[in-house]
C-alpha atoms as a PDB file:
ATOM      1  CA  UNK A   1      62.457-219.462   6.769  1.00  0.00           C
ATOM      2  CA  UNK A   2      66.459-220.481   6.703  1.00  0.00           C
ATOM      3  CA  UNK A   3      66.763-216.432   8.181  1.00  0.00           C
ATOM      4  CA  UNK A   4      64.695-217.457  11.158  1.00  0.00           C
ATOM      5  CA  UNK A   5      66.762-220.387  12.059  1.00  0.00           C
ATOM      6  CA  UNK A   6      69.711-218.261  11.718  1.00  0.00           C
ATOM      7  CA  UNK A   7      68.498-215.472  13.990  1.00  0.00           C
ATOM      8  CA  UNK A   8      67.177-218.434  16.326  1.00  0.00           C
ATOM      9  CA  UNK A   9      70.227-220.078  16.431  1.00  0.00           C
ATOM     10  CA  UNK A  10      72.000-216.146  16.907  1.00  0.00           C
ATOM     11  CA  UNK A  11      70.169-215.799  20.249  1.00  0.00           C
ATOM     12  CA  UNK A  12      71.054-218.956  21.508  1.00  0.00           C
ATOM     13  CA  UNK A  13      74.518-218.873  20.996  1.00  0.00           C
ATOM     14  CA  UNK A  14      74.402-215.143  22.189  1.00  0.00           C
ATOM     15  CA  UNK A  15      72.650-216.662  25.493  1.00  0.00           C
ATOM     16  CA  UNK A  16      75.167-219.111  26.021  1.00  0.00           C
ATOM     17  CA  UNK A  17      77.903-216.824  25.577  1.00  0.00           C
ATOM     18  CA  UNK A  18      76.207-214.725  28.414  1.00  0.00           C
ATOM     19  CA  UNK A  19      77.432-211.396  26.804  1.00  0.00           C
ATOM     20  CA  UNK A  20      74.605-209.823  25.731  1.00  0.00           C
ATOM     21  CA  UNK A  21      75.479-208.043  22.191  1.00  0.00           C
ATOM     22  CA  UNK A  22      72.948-204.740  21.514  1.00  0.00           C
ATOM     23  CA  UNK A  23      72.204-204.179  18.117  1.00  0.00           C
ATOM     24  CA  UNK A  24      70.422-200.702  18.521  1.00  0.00           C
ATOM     25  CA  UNK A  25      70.507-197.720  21.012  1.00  0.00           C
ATOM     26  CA  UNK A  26      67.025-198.524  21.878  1.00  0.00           C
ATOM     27  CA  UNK A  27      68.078-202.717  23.443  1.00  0.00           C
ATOM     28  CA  UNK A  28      71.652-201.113  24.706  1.00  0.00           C
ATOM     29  CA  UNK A  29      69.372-198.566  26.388  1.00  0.00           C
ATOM     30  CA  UNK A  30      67.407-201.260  27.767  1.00  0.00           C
ATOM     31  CA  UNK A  31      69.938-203.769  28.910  1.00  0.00           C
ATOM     32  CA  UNK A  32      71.620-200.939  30.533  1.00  0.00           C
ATOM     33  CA  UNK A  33      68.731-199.963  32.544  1.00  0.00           C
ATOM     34  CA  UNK A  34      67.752-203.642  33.297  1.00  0.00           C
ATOM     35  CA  UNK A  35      72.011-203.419  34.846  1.00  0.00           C
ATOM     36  CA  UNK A  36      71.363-200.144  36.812  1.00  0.00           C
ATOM     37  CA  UNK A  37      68.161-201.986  38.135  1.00  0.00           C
ATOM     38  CA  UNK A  38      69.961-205.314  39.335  1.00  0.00           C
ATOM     39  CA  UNK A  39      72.267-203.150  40.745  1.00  0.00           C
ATOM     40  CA  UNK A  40      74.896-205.507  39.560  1.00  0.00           C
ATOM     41  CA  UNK A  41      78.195-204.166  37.947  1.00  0.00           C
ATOM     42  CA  UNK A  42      77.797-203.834  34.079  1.00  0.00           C
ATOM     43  CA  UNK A  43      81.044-204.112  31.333  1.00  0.00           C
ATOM     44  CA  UNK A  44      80.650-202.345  28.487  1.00  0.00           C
ATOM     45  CA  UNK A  45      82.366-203.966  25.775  1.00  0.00           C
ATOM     46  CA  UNK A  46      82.784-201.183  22.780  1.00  0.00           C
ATOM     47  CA  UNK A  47      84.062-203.553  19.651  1.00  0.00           C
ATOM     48  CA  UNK A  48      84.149-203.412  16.039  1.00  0.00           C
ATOM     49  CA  UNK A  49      84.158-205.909  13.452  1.00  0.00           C
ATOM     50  CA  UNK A  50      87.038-204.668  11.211  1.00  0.00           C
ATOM     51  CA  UNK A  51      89.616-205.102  14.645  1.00  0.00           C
ATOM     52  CA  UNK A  52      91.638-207.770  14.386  1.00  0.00           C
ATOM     53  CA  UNK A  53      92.231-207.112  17.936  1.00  0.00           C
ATOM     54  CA  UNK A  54      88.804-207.504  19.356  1.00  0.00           C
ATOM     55  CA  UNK A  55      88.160-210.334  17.354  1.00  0.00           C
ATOM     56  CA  UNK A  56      90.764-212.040  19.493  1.00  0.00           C
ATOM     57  CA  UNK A  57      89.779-211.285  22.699  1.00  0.00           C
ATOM     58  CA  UNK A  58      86.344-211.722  22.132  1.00  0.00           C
ATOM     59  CA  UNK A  59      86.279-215.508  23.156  1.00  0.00           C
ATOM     60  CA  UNK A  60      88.364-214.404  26.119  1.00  0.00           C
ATOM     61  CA  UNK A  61      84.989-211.841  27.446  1.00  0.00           C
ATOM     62  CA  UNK A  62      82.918-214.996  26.973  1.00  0.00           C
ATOM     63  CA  UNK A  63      84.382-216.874  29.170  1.00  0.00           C
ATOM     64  CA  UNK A  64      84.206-214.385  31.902  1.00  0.00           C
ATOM     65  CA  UNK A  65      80.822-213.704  31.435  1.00  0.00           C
ATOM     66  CA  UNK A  66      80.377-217.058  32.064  1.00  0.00           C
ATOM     67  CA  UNK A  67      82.325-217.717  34.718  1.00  0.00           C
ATOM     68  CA  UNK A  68      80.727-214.119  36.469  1.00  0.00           C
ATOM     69  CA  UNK A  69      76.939-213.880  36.418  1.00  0.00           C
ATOM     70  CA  UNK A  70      77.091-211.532  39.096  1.00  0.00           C
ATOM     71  CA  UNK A  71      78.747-208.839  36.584  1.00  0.00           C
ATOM     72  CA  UNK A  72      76.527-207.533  33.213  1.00  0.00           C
ATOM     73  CA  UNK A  73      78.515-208.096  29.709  1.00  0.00           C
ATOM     74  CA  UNK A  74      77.181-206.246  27.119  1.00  0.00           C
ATOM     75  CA  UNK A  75      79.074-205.673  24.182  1.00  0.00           C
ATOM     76  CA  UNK A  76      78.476-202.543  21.717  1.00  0.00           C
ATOM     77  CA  UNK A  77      80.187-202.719  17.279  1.00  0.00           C
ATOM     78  CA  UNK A  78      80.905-199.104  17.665  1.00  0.00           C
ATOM     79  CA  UNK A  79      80.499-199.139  13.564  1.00  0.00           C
ATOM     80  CA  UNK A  80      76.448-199.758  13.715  1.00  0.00           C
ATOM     81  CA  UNK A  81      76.062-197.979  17.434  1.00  0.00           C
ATOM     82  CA  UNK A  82      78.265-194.988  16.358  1.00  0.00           C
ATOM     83  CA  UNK A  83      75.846-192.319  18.473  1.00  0.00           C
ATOM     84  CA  UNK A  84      76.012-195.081  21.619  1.00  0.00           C
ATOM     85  CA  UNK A  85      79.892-194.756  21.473  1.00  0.00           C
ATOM     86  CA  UNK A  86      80.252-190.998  21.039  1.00  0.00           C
ATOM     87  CA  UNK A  87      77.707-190.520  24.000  1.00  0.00           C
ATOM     88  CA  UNK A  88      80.058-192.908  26.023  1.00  0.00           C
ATOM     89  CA  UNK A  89      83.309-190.954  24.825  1.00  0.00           C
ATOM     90  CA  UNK A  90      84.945-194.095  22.862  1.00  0.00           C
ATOM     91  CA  UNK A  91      87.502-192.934  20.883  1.00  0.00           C
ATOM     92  CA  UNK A  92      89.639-196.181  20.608  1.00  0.00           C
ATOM     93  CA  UNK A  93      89.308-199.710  19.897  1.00  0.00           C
ATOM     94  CA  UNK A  94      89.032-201.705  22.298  1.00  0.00           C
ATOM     95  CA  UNK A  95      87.146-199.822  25.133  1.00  0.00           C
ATOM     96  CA  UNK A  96      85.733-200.996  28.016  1.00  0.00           C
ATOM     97  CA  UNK A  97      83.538-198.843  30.590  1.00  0.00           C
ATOM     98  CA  UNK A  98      82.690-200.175  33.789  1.00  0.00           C
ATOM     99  CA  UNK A  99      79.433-199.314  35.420  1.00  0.00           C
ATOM    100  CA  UNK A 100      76.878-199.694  38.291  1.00  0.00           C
ATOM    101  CA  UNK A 101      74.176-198.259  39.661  1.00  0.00           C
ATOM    102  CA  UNK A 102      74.318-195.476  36.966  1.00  0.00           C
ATOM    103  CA  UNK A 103      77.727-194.477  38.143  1.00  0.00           C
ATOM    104  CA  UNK A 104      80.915-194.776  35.533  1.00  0.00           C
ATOM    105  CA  UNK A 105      83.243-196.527  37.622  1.00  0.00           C
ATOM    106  CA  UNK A 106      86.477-197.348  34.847  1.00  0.00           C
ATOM    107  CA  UNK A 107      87.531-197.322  32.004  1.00  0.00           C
ATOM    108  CA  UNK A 108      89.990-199.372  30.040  1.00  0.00           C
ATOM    109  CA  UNK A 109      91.563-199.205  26.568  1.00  0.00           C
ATOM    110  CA  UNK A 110      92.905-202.257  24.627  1.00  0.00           C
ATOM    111  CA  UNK A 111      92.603-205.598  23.927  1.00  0.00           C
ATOM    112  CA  UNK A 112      95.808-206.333  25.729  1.00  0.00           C
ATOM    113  CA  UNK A 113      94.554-205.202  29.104  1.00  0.00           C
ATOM    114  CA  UNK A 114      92.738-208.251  29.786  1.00  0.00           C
ATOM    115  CA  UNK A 115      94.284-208.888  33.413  1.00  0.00           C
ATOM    116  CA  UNK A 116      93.274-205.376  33.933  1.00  0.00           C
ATOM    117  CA  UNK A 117      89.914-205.823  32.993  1.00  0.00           C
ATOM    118  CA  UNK A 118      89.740-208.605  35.095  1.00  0.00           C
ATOM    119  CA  UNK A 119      91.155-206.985  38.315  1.00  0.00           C
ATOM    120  CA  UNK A 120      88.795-203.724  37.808  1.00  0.00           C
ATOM    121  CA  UNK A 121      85.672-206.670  37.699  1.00  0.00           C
ATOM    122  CA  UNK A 122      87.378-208.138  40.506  1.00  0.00           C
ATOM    123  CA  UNK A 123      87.637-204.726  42.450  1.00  0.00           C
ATOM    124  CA  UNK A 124      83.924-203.415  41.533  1.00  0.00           C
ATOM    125  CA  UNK A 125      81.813-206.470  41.204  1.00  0.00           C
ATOM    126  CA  UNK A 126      79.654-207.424  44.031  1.00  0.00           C
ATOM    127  CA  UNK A 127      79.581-210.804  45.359  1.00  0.00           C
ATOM    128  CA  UNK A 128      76.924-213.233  44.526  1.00  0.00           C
END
């Protein structure tokens, strides 16, 4: 019973945090189409739990997922979703792939490109 509060209180927090973390191909494969369907810009966050690097900017993506509910956040540990990250190219930690309406749009490498991240959300996300 303790597991079910834990997963309970998992999907809050991940609900609050408004990025929207896929733990198989088949709910990344989902969310994604849900994103092509809105028609809203999606961010692909690729991650993994043994970079120090991602676990730092990880707060940083919650807050602009927040702040943006116009844009998608979904973020991807390319250690348990290794075929969703070699059908997406990812090849370094931390990736990010923009997309909407189906289309690839951007891509951006590193944790330390956060103000380009932002201006490449800026650029392709629609208003609300």
């Amino acid at each position: 019973m303790a597991q079910e509060g834990q997963v309970q209180s998992r999907i809050i927090e991940e609900e609050e945090e408004k990025v929207i973390i896929c733990h198989s191909v088949e709910s990344f494969n989902e969310q994604l189409q849900k994103g092509i369907q809105s028609k809203k810009l999606i961010v692909v966050e690729f991650t993994a739990s043994w970079c120090p690097p991602c676990r730092f900017i990880a707060p940083i993506v919650n807050e602009m997922a927040k702040k943006l509910p116009g844009v998608i956040f979904l973020k991807v540990n390319k250690s348990y979703l290794q075929s969703v990250a070699e059908d997406w190219d990812v090849k370094a930690m931390q990736t990010f792939v923009l997309l909407k309406e189906s289309r690839f749009l951007e891509r951006i490498l590193g944790a330390n490109k956060i103000e380009e991240l932002q201006m490449a959300i800026a650029k392709h996300a629609t208003p609300p």
